[in-house]
PDB file of N, CA and C in Angstrom:
ATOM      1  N   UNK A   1      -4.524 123.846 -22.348  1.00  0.00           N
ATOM      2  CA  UNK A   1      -4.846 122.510 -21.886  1.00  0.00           C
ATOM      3  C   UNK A   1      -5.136 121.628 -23.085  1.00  0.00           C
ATOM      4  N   UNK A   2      -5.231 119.990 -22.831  1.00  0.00           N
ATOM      5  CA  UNK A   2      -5.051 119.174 -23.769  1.00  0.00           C
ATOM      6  C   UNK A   2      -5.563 117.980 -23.612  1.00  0.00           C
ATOM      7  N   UNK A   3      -6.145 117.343 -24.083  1.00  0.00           N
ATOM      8  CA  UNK A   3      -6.807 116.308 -23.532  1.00  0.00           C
ATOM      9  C   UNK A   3      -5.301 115.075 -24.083  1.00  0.00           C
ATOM     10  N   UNK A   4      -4.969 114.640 -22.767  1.00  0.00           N
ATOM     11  CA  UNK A   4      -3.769 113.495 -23.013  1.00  0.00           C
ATOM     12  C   UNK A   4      -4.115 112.589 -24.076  1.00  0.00           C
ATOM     13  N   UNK A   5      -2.363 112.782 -24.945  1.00  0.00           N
ATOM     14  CA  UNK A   5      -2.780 112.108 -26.224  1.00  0.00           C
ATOM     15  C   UNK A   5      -3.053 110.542 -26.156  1.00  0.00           C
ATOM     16  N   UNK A   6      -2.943 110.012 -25.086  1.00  0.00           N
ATOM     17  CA  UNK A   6      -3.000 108.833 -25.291  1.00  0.00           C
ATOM     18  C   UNK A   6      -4.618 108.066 -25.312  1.00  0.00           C
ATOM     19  N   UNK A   7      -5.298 109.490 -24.234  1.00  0.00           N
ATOM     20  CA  UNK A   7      -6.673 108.963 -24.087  1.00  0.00           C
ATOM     21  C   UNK A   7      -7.499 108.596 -25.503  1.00  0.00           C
ATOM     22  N   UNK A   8      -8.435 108.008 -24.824  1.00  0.00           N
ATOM     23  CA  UNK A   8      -9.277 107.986 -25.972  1.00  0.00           C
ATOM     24  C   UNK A   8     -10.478 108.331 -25.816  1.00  0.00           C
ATOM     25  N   UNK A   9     -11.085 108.948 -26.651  1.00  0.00           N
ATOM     26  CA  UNK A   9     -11.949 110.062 -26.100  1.00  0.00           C
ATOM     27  C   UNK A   9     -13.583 109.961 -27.014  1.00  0.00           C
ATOM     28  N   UNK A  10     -14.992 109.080 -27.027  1.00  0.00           N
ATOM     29  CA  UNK A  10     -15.515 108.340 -27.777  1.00  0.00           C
ATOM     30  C   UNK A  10     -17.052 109.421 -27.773  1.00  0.00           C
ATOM     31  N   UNK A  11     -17.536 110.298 -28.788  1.00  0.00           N
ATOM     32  CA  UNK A  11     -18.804 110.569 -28.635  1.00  0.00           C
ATOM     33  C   UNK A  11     -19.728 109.463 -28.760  1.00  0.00           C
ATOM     34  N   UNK A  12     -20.854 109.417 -27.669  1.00  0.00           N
ATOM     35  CA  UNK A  12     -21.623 108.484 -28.308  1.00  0.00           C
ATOM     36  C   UNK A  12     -22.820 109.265 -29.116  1.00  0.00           C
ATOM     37  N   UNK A  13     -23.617 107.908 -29.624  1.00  0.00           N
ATOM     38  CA  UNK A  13     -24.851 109.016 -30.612  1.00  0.00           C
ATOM     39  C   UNK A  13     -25.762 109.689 -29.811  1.00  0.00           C
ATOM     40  N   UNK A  14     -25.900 109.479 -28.315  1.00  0.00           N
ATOM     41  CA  UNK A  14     -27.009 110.317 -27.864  1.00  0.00           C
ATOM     42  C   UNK A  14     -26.221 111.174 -26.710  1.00  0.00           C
ATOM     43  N   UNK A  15     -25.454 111.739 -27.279  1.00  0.00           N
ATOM     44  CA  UNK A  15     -24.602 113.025 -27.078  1.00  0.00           C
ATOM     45  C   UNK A  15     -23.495 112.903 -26.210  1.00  0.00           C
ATOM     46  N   UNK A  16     -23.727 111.837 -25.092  1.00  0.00           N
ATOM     47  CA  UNK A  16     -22.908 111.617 -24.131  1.00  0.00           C
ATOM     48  C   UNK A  16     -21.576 111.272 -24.398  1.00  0.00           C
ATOM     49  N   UNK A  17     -20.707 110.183 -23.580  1.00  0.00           N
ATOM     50  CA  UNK A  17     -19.342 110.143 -24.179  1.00  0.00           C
ATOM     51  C   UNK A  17     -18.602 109.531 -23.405  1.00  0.00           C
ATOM     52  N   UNK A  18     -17.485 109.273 -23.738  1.00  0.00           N
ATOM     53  CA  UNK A  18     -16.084 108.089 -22.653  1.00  0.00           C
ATOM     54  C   UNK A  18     -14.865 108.697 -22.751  1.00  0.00           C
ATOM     55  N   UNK A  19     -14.732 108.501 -22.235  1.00  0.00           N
ATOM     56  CA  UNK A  19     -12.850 108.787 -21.760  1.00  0.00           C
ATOM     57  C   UNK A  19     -12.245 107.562 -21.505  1.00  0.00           C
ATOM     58  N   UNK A  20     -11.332 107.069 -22.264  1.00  0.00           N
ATOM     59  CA  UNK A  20     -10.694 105.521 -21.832  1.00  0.00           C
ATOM     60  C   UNK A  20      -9.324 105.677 -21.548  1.00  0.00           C
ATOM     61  N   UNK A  21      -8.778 105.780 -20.758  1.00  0.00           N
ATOM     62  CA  UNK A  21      -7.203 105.685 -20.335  1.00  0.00           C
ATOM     63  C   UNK A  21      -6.588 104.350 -20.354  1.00  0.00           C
ATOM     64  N   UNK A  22      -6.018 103.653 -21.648  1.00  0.00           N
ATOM     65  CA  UNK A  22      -5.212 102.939 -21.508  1.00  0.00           C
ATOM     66  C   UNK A  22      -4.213 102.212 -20.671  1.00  0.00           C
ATOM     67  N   UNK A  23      -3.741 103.323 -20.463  1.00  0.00           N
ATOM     68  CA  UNK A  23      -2.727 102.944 -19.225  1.00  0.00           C
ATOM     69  C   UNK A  23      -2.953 102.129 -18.003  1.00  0.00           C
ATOM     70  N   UNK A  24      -4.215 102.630 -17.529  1.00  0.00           N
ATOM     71  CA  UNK A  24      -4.838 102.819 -16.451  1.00  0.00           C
ATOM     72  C   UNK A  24      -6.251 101.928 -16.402  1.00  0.00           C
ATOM     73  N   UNK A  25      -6.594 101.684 -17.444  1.00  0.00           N
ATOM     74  CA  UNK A  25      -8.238 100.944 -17.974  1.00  0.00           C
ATOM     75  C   UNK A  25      -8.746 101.724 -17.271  1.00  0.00           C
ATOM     76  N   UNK A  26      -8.781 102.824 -17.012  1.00  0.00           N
ATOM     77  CA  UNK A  26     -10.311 103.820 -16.190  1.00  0.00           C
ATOM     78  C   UNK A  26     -10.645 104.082 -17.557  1.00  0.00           C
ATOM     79  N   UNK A  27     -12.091 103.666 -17.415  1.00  0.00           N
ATOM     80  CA  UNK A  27     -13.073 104.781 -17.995  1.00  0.00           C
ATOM     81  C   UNK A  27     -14.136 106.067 -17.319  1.00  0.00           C
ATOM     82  N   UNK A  28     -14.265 106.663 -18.113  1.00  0.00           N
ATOM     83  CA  UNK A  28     -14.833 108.451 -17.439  1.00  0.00           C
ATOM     84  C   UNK A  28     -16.253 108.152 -18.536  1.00  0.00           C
ATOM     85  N   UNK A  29     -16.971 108.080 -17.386  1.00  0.00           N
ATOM     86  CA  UNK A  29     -18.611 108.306 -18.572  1.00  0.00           C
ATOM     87  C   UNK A  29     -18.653 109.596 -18.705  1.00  0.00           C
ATOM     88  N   UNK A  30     -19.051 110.135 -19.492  1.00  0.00           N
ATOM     89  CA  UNK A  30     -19.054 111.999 -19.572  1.00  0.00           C
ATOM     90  C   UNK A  30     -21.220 111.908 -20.301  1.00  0.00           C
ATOM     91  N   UNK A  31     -21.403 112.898 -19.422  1.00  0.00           N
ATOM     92  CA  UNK A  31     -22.501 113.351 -20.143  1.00  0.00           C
ATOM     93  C   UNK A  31     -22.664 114.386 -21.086  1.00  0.00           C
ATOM     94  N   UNK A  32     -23.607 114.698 -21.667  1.00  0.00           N
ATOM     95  CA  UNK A  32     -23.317 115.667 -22.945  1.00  0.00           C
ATOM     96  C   UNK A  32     -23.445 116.768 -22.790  1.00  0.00           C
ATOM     97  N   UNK A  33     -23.043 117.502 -21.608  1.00  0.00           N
ATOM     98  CA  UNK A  33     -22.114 118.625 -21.284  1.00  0.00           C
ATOM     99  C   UNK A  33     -20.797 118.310 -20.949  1.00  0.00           C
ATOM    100  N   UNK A  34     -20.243 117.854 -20.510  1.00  0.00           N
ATOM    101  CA  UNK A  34     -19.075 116.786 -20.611  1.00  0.00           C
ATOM    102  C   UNK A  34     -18.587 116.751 -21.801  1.00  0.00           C
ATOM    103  N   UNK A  35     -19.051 115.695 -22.559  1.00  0.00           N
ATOM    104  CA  UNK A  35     -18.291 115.402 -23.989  1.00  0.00           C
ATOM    105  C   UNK A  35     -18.272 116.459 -24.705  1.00  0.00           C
ATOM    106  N   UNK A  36     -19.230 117.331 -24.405  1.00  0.00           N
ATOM    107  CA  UNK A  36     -19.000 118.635 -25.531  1.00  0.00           C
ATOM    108  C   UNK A  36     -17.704 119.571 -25.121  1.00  0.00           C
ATOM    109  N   UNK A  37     -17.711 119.271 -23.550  1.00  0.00           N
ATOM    110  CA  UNK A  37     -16.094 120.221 -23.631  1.00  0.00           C
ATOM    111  C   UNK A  37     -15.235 119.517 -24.115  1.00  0.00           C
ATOM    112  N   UNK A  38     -15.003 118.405 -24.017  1.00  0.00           N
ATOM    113  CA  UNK A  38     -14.033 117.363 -24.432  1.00  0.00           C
ATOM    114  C   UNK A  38     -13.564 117.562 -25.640  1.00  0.00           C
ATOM    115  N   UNK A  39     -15.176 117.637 -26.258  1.00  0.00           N
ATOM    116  CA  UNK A  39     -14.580 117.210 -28.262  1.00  0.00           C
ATOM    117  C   UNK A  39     -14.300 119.074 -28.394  1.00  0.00           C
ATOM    118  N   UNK A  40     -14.521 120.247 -27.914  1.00  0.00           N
ATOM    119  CA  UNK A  40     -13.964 121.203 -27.735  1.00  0.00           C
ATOM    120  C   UNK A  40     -12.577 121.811 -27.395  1.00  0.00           C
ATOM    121  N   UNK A  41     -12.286 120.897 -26.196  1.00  0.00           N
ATOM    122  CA  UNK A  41     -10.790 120.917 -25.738  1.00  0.00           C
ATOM    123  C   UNK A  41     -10.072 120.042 -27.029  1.00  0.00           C
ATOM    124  N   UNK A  42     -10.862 119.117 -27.578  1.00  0.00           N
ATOM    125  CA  UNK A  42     -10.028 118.316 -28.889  1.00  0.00           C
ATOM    126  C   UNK A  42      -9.837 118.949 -29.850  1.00  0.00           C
ATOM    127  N   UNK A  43     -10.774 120.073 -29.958  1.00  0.00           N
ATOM    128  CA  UNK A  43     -10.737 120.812 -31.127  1.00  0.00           C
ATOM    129  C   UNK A  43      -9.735 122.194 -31.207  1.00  0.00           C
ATOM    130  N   UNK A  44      -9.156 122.080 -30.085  1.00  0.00           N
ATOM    131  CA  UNK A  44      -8.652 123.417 -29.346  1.00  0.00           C
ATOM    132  C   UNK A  44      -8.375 124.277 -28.861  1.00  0.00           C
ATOM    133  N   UNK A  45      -9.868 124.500 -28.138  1.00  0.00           N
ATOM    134  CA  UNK A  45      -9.964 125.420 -26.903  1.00  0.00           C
ATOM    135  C   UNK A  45      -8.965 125.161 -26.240  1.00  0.00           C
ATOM    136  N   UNK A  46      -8.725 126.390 -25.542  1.00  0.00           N
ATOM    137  CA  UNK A  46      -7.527 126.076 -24.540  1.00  0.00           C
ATOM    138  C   UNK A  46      -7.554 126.593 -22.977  1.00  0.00           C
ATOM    139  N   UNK A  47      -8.718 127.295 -22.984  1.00  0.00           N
ATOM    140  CA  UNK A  47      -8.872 127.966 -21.878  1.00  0.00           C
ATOM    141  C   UNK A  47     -10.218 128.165 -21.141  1.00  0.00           C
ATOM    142  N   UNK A  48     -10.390 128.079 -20.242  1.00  0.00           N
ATOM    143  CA  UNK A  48     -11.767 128.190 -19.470  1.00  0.00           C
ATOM    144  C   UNK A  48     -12.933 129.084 -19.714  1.00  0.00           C
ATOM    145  N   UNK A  49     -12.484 130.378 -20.617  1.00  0.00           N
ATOM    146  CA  UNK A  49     -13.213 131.479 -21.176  1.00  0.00           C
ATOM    147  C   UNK A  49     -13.484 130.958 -22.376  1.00  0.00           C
ATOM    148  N   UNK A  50     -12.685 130.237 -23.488  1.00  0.00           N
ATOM    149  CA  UNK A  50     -13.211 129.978 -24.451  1.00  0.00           C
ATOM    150  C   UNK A  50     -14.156 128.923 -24.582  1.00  0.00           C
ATOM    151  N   UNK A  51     -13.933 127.729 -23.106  1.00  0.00           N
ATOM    152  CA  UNK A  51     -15.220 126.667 -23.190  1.00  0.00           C
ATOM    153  C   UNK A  51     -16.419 127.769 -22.857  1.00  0.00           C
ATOM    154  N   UNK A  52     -16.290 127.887 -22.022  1.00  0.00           N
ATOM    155  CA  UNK A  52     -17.604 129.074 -21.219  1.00  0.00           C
ATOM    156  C   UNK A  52     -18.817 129.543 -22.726  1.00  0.00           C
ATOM    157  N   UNK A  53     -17.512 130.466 -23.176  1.00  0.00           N
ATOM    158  CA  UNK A  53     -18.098 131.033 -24.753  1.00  0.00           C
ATOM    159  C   UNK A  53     -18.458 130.488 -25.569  1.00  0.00           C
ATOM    160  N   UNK A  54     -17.899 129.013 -26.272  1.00  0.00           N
ATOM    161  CA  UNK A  54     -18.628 128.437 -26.983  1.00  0.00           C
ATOM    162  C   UNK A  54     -19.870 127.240 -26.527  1.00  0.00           C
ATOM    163  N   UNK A  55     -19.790 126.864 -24.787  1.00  0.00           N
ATOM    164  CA  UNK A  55     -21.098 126.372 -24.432  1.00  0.00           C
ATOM    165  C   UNK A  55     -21.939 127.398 -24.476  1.00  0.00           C
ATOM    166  N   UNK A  56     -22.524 128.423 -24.369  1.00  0.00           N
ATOM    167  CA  UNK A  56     -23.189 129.531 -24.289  1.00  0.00           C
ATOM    168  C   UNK A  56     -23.612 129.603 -25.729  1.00  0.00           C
ATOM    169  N   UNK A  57     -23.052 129.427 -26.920  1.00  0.00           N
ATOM    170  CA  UNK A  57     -23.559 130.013 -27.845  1.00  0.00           C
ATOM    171  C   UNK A  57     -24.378 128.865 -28.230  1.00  0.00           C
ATOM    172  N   UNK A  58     -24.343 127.736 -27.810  1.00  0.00           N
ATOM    173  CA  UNK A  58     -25.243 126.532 -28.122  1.00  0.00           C
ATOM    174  C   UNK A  58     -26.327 126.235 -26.998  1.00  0.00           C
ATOM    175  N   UNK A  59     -26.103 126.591 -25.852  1.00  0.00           N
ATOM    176  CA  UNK A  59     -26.882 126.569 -24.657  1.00  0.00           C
ATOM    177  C   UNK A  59     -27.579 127.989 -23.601  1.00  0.00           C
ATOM    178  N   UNK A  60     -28.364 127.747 -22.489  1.00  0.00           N
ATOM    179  CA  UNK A  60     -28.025 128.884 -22.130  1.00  0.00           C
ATOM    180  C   UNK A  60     -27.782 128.284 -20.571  1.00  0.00           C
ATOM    181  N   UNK A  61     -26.785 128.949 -20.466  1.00  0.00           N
ATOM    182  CA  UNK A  61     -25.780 128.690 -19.311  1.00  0.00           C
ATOM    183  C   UNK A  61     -26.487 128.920 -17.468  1.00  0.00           C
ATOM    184  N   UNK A  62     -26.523 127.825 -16.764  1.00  0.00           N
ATOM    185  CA  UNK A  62     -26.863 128.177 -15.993  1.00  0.00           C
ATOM    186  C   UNK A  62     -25.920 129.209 -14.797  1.00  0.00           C
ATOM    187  N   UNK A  63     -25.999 130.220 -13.853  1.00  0.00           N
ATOM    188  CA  UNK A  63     -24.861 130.889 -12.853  1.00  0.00           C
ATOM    189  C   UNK A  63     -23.721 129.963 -12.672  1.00  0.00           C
ATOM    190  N   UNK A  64     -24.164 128.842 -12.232  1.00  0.00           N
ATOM    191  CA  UNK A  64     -22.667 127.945 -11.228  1.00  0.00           C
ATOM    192  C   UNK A  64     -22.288 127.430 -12.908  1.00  0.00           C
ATOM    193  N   UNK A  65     -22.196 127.664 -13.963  1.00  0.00           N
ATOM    194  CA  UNK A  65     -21.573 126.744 -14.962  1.00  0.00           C
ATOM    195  C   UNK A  65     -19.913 127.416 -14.682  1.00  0.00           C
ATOM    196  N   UNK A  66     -19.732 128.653 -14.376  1.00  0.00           N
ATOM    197  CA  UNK A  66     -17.904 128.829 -14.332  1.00  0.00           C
ATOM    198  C   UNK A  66     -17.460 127.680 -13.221  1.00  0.00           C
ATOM    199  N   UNK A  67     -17.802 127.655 -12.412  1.00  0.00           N
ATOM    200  CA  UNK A  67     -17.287 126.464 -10.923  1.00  0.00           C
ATOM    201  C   UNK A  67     -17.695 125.452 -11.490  1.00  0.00           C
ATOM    202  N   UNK A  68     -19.007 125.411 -12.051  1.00  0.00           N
ATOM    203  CA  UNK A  68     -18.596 123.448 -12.409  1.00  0.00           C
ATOM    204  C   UNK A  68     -17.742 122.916 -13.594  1.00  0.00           C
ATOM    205  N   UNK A  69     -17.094 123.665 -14.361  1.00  0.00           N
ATOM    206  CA  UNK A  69     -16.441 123.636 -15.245  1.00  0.00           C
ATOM    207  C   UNK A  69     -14.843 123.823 -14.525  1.00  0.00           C
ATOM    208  N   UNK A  70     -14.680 124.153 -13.806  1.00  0.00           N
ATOM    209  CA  UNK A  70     -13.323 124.149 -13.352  1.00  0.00           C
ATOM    210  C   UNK A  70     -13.187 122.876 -12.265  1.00  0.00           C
ATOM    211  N   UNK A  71     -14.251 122.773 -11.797  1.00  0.00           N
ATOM    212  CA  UNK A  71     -14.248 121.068 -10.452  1.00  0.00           C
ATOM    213  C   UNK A  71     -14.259 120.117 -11.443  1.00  0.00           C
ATOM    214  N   UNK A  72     -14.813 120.270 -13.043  1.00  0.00           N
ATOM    215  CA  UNK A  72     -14.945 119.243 -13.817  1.00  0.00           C
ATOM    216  C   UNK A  72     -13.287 118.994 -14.896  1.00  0.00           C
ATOM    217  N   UNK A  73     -12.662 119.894 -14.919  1.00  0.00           N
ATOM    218  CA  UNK A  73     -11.722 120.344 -15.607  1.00  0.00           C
ATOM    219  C   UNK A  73     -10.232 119.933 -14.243  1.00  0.00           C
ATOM    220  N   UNK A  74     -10.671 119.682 -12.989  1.00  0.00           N
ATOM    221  CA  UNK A  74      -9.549 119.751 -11.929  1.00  0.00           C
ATOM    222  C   UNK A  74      -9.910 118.252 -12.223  1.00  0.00           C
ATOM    223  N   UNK A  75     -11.103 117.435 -12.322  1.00  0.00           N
ATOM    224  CA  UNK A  75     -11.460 115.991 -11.928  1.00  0.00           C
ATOM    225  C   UNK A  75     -10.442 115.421 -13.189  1.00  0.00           C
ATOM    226  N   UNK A  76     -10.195 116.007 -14.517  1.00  0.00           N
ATOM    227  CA  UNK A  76     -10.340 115.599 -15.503  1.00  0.00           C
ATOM    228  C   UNK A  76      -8.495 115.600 -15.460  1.00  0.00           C
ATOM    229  N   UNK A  77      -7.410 116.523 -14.977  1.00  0.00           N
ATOM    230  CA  UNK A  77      -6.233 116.682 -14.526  1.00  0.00           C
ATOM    231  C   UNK A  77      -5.794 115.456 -13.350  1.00  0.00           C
ATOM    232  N   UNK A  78      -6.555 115.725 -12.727  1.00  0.00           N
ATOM    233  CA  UNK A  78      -5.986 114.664 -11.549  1.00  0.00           C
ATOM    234  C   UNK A  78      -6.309 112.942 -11.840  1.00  0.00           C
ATOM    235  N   UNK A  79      -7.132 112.881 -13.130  1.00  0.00           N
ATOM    236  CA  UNK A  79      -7.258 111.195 -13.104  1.00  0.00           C
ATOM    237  C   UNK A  79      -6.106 111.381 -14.492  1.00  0.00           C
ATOM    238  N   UNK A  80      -5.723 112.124 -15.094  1.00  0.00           N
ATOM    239  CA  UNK A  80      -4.422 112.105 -15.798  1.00  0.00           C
ATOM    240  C   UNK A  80      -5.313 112.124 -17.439  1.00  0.00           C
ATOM    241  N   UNK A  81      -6.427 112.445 -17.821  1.00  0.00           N
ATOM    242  CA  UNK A  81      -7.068 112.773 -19.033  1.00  0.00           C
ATOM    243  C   UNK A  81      -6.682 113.980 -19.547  1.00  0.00           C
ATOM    244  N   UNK A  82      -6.483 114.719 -18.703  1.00  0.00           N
ATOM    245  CA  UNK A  82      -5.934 116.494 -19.444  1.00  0.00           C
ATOM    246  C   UNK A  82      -4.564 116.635 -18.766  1.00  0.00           C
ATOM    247  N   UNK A  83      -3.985 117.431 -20.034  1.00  0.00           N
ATOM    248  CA  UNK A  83      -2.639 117.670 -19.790  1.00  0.00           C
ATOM    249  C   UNK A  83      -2.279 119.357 -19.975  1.00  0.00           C
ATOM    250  N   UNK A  84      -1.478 119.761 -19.604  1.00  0.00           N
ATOM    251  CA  UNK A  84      -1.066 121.496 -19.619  1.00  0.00           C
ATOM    252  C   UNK A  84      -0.676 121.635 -20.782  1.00  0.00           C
TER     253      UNK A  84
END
């Protein structure tokens, strides 16, 4: 997965973050679990095990984090921000 090259994808300083689709003028407020997969998926994660693994080594993960990471990762496909 890929975060579409066209987006634009903005940390802010108090961790949180944007998603701006050009195309489209949607913006995506992301909070800073959010932006951290983001600038992760930017960095090249590619897969749902490797976000999992590297939120975990900075956090400690609550049970439902696999499901909200995939409802957050389906939200993030269907408004056209991530690409295959």
């Amino acid at each position: 997965m890929f975060l579409n090259p066209q987006i634009v994808f903005r940390r802010e300083f108090d961790g949180s973050g944007l998603l701006f689709h050009p195309d489209t003028g949607e913006v995506f407020a992301l909070n800073p679990t959010a932006a951290a997969i983001c600038e992760l998926i930017a960095a090249g994660e590619r897969d749902e095990a490797e976000l999992l693994n590297s939120l975990a080594r900075s956090t400690r993960l609550p049970p439902e984090a696999p499901a909200d990471l995939r409802t957050f990762l389906a939200q993030l496909r269907r408004r056209g921000f991530l690409t295959e």
